[in-house]
Protein backbone atom coordinates (compact mmCIF):
# COMPACT_ATOMS: atom_id res chain seq x y z
CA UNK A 1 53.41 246.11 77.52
CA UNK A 2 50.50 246.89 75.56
CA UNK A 3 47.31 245.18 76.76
CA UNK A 4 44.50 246.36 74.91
CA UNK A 5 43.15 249.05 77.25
CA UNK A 6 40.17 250.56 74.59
CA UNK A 7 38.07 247.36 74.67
CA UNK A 8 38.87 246.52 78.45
CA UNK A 9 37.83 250.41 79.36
CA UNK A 10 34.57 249.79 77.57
CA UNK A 11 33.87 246.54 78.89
CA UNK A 12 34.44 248.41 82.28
CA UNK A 13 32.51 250.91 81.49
CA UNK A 14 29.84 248.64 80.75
CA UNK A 15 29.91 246.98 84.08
CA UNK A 16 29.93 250.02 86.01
CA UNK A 17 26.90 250.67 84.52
CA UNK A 18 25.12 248.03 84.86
CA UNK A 19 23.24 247.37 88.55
CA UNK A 20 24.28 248.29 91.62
CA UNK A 21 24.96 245.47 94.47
CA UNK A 22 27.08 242.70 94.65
CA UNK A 23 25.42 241.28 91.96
CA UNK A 24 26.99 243.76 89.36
CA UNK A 25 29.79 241.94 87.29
CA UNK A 26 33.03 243.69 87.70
CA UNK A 27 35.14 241.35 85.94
CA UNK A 28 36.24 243.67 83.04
CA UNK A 29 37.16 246.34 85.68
CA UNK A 30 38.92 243.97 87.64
CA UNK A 31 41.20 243.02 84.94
CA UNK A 32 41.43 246.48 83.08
CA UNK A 33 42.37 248.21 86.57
CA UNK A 34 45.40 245.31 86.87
CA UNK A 35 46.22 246.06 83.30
CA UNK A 36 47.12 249.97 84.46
CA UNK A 37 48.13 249.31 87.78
CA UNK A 38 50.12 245.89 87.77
CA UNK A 39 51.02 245.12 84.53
CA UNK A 40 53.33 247.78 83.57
CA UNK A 41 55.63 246.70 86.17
CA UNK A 42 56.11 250.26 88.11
CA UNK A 43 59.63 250.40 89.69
CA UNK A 44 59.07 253.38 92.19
CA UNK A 45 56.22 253.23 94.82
CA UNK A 46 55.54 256.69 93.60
CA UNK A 47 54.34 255.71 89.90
CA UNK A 48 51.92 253.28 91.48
CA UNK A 49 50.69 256.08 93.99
CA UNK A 50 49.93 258.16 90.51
CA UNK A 51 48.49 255.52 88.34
CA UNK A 52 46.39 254.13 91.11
CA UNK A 53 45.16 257.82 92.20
CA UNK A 54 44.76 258.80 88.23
CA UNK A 55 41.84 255.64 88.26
CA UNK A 56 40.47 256.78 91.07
CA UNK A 57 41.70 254.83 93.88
CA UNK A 58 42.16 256.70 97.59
CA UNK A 59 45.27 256.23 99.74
CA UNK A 60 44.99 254.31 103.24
CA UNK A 61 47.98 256.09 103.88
CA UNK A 62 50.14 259.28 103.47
CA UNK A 63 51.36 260.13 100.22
CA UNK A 64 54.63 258.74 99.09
CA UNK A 65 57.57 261.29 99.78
CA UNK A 66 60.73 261.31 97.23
CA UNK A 67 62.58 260.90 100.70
CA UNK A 68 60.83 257.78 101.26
CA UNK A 69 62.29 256.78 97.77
CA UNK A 70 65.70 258.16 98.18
CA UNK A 71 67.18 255.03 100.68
CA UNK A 72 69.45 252.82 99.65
CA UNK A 73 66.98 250.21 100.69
CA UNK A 74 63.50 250.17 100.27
CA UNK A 75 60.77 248.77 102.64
CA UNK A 76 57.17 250.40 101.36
CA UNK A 77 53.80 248.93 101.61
CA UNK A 78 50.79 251.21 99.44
CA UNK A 79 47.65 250.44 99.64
CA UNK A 80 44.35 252.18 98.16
CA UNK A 81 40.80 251.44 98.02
CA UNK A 82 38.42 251.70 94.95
CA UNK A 83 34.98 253.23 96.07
CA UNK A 84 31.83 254.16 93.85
CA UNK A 85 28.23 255.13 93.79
CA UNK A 86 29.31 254.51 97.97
CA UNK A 87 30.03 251.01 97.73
CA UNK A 88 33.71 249.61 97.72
CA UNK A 89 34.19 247.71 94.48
CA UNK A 90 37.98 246.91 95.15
CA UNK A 91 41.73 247.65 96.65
CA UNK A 92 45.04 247.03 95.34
CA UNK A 93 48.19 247.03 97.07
CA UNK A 94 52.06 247.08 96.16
CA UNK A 95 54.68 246.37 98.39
CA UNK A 96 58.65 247.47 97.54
CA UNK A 97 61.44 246.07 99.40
CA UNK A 98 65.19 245.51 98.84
CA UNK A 99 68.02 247.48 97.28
CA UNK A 100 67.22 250.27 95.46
CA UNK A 101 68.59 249.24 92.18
CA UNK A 102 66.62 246.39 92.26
CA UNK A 103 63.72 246.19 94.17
CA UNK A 104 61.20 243.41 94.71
CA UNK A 105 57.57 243.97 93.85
CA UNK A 106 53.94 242.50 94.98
CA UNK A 107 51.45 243.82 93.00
CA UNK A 108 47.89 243.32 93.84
CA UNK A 109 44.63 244.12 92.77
CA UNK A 110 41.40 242.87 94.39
CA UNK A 111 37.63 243.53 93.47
CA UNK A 112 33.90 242.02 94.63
CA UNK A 113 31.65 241.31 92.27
CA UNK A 114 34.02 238.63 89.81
CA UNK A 115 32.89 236.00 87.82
CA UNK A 116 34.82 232.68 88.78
CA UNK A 117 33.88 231.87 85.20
CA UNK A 118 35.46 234.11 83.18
CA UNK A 119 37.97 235.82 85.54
CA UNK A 120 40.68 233.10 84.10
CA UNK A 121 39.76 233.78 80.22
CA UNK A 122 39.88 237.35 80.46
CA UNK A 123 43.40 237.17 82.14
CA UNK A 124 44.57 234.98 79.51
CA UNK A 125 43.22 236.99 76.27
CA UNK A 126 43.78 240.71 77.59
CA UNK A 127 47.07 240.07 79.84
CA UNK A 128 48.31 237.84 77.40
CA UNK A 129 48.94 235.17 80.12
CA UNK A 130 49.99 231.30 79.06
CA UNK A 131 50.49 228.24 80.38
CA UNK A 132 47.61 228.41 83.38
CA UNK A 133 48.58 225.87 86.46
CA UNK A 134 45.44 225.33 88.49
CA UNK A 135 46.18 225.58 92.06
CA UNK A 136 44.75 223.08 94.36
CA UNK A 137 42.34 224.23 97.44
CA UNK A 138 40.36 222.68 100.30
CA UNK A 139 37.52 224.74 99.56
CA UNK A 140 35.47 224.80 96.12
CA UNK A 141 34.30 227.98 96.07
CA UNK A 142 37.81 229.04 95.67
CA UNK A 143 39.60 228.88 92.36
CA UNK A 144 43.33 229.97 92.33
CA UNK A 145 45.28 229.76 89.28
CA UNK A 146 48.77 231.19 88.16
CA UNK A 147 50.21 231.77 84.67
CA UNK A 148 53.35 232.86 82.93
CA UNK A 149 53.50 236.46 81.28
CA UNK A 150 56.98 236.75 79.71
CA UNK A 151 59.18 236.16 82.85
CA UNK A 152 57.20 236.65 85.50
CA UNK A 153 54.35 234.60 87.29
CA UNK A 154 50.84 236.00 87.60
CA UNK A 155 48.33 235.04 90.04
CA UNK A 156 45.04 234.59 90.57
CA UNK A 157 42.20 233.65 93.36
CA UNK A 158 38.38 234.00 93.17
CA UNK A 159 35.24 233.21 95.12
CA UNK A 160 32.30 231.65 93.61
CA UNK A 161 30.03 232.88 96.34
CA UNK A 162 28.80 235.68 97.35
CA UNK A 163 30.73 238.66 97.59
CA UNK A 164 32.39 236.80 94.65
CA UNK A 165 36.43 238.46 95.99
CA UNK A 166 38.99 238.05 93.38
CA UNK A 167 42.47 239.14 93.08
CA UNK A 168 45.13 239.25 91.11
CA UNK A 169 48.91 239.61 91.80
CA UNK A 170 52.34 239.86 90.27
CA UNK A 171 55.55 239.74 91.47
CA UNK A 172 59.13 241.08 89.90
CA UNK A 173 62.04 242.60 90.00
CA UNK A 174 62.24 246.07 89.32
CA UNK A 175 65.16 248.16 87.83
CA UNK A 176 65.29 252.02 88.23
CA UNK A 177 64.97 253.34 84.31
């Protein structure tokens, strides 16, 4: 899936360089670093290790072994953090579990520093997500939302306040190619 990574790189690139603090918008690079991560739909825990690594995210964990792959079953939990200029901007995690020729997939990537305003439109135009439900909450700071992209169901959650969290997660099946 192609999701229009040269304008969501340079809107990125535009919020990195604006100022530092958790006052620095980091919507773009929220939704460009799902775009790379996420939205491809890796099917090996490895690929994700290599795209996620590739942007610049750092392991919590050992690196993913082709043994750890191998099983007939899978049951592997990545996770990475995203830190610049010394400051932790985001994390993402994907978990694979189940049957090796066709594994379930969580796919999550989380940033501070997102507009609860235009998190939801920027999903919509550059992930080319439809039909947006609006998830109820007991708290108004907190908008969740979830929307179809061809099959699957796409997720999102985001604090109005201060550190202004957001993340956004997919789920599917995926099928060795």
């Amino acid at each position: 899936m192609v999701v229009g990574r040269l304008p969501l790189a340079g809107l990125a690139l535009l919020a990195l360089a604006g100022v530092a603090g958790a006052e620095e918008d980091n919507t773009a690079l929220l939704v460009d670093l799902f775009a790379k991560v996420c939205a491809p739909k890796p099917a090996r825990p490895s690929q994700v290790e290599r795209i996620a690594t590739g942007l610049g995210f750092v392991s919590d964990g050992g690196p993913i072994t082709a043994e750890m792959e191998r099983r007939a079953s899978i049951d592997i939990l990545y996770t990475a953090q995203l830190i610049r200029r010394g400051e932790r901007l985001g994390s993402m995690s994907a978990y694979f579990t189940g049957p090796d020729d066709g594994v379930s997939v969580s796919c999550t990537v989380s940033a501070v520093g997102v507009s609860a305003d235009a998190l939801p439109g920027l999903i919509e135009t550059s992930l080319k997500a439809r039909e947006r439900t609006d998830k109820p909450s007991s708290d108004d700071n907190l908008l969740r939302a979830s929307w179809r992209v061809g099959a699957d169901t796409l997720g999102m959650s985001v604090w109005r306040t201060p550190p202004r969290r957001a993340s956004i997660t997919i789920s599917y099946i995926a099928h060795k190619r």
